[in-house]
Protein backbone atom coordinates (compact mmCIF):
# COMPACT_ATOMS: atom_id res chain seq x y z
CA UNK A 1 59.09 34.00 33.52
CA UNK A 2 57.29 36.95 34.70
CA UNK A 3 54.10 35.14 35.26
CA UNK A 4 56.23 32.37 37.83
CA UNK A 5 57.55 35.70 39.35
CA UNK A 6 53.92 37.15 39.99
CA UNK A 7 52.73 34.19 41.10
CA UNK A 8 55.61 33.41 43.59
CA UNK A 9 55.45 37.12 44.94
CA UNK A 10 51.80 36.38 45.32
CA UNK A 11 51.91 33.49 47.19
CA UNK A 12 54.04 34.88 49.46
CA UNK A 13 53.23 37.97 50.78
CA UNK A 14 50.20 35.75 51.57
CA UNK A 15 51.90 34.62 53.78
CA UNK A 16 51.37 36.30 57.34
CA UNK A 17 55.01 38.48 58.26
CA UNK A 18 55.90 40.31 61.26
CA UNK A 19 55.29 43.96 61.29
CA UNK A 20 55.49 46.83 63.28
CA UNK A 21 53.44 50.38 64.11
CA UNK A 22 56.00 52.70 64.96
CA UNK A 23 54.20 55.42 67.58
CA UNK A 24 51.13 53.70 69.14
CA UNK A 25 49.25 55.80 71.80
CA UNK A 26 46.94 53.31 73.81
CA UNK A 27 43.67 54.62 74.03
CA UNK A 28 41.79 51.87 76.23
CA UNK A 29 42.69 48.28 77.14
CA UNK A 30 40.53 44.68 78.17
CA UNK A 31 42.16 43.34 81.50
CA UNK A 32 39.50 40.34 81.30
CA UNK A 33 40.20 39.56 77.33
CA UNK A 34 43.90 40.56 76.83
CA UNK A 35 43.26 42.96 74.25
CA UNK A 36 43.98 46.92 73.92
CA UNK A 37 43.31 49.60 71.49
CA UNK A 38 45.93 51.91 70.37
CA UNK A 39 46.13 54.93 67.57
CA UNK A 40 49.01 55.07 65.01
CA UNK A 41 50.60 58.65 65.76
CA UNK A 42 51.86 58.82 61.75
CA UNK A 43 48.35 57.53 60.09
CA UNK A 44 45.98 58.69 62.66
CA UNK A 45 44.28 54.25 62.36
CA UNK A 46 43.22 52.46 65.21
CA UNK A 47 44.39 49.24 65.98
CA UNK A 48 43.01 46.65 68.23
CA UNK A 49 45.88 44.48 69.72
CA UNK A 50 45.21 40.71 70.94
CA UNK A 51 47.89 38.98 73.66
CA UNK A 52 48.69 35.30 72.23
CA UNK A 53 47.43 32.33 74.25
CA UNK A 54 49.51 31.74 78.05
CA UNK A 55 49.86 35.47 78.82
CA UNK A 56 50.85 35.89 82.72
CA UNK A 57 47.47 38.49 84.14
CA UNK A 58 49.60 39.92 86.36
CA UNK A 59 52.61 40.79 83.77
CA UNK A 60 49.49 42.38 81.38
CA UNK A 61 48.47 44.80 83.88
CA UNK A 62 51.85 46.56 84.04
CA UNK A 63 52.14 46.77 80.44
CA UNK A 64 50.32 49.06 77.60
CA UNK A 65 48.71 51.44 80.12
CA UNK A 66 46.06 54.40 78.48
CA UNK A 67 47.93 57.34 76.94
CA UNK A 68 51.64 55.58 76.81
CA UNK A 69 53.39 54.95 73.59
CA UNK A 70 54.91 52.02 72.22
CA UNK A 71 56.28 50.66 68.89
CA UNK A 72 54.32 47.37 68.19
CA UNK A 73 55.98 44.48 67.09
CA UNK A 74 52.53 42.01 65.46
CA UNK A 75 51.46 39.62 63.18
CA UNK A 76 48.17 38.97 61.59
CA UNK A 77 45.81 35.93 62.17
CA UNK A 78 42.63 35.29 61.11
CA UNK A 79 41.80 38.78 60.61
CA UNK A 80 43.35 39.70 64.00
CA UNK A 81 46.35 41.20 64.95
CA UNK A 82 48.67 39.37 67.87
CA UNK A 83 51.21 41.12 69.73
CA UNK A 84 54.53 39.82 69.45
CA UNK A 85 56.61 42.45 71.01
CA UNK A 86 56.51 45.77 72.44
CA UNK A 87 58.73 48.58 73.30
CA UNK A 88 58.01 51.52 75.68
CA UNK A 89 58.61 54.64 74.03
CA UNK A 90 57.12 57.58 75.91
């Protein structure tokens, strides 16, 4: 029984979730490949945030601008992490 519930936890946090960085301070951003950088204000790690396929350019330019903070909603993909959602903190 315990070995089904190992392997069953196993296979899925394998599984790519949703999850979230709670205080991200941008520190540079890619207007020509959707992508910005941001520190974690709790572990000090740097993240490097892709925009999913379809993004509107003009919408990205307004958003995530150097120094703001946001909590970032993501997932992981390929090794990559895509931006779901953000919120505008400070």
């Amino acid at each position: 029984m315990l070995k089904k519930f190992l392997v069953f936890f196993l296979l899925l946090s394998s599984f790519s979730f949703s999850r979230f960085v709670n205080e991200c301070r941008v520190l540079s951003r890619d207007l020509y490949d959707y992508n910005f950088r941001c520190r974690s204000l709790e572990s000090g790690k740097i993240f490097t945030f892709h925009m999913p396929g379809g993004v509107n350019g003009y919408a990205w330019t307004e958003y995530h601008k150097i120094g703001r903070v946001y909590k970032i909603f993501f997932h992981e993909e390929y090794g990559s992490y895509i931006l779901e959602n953000s919120t505008f903190l400070y």
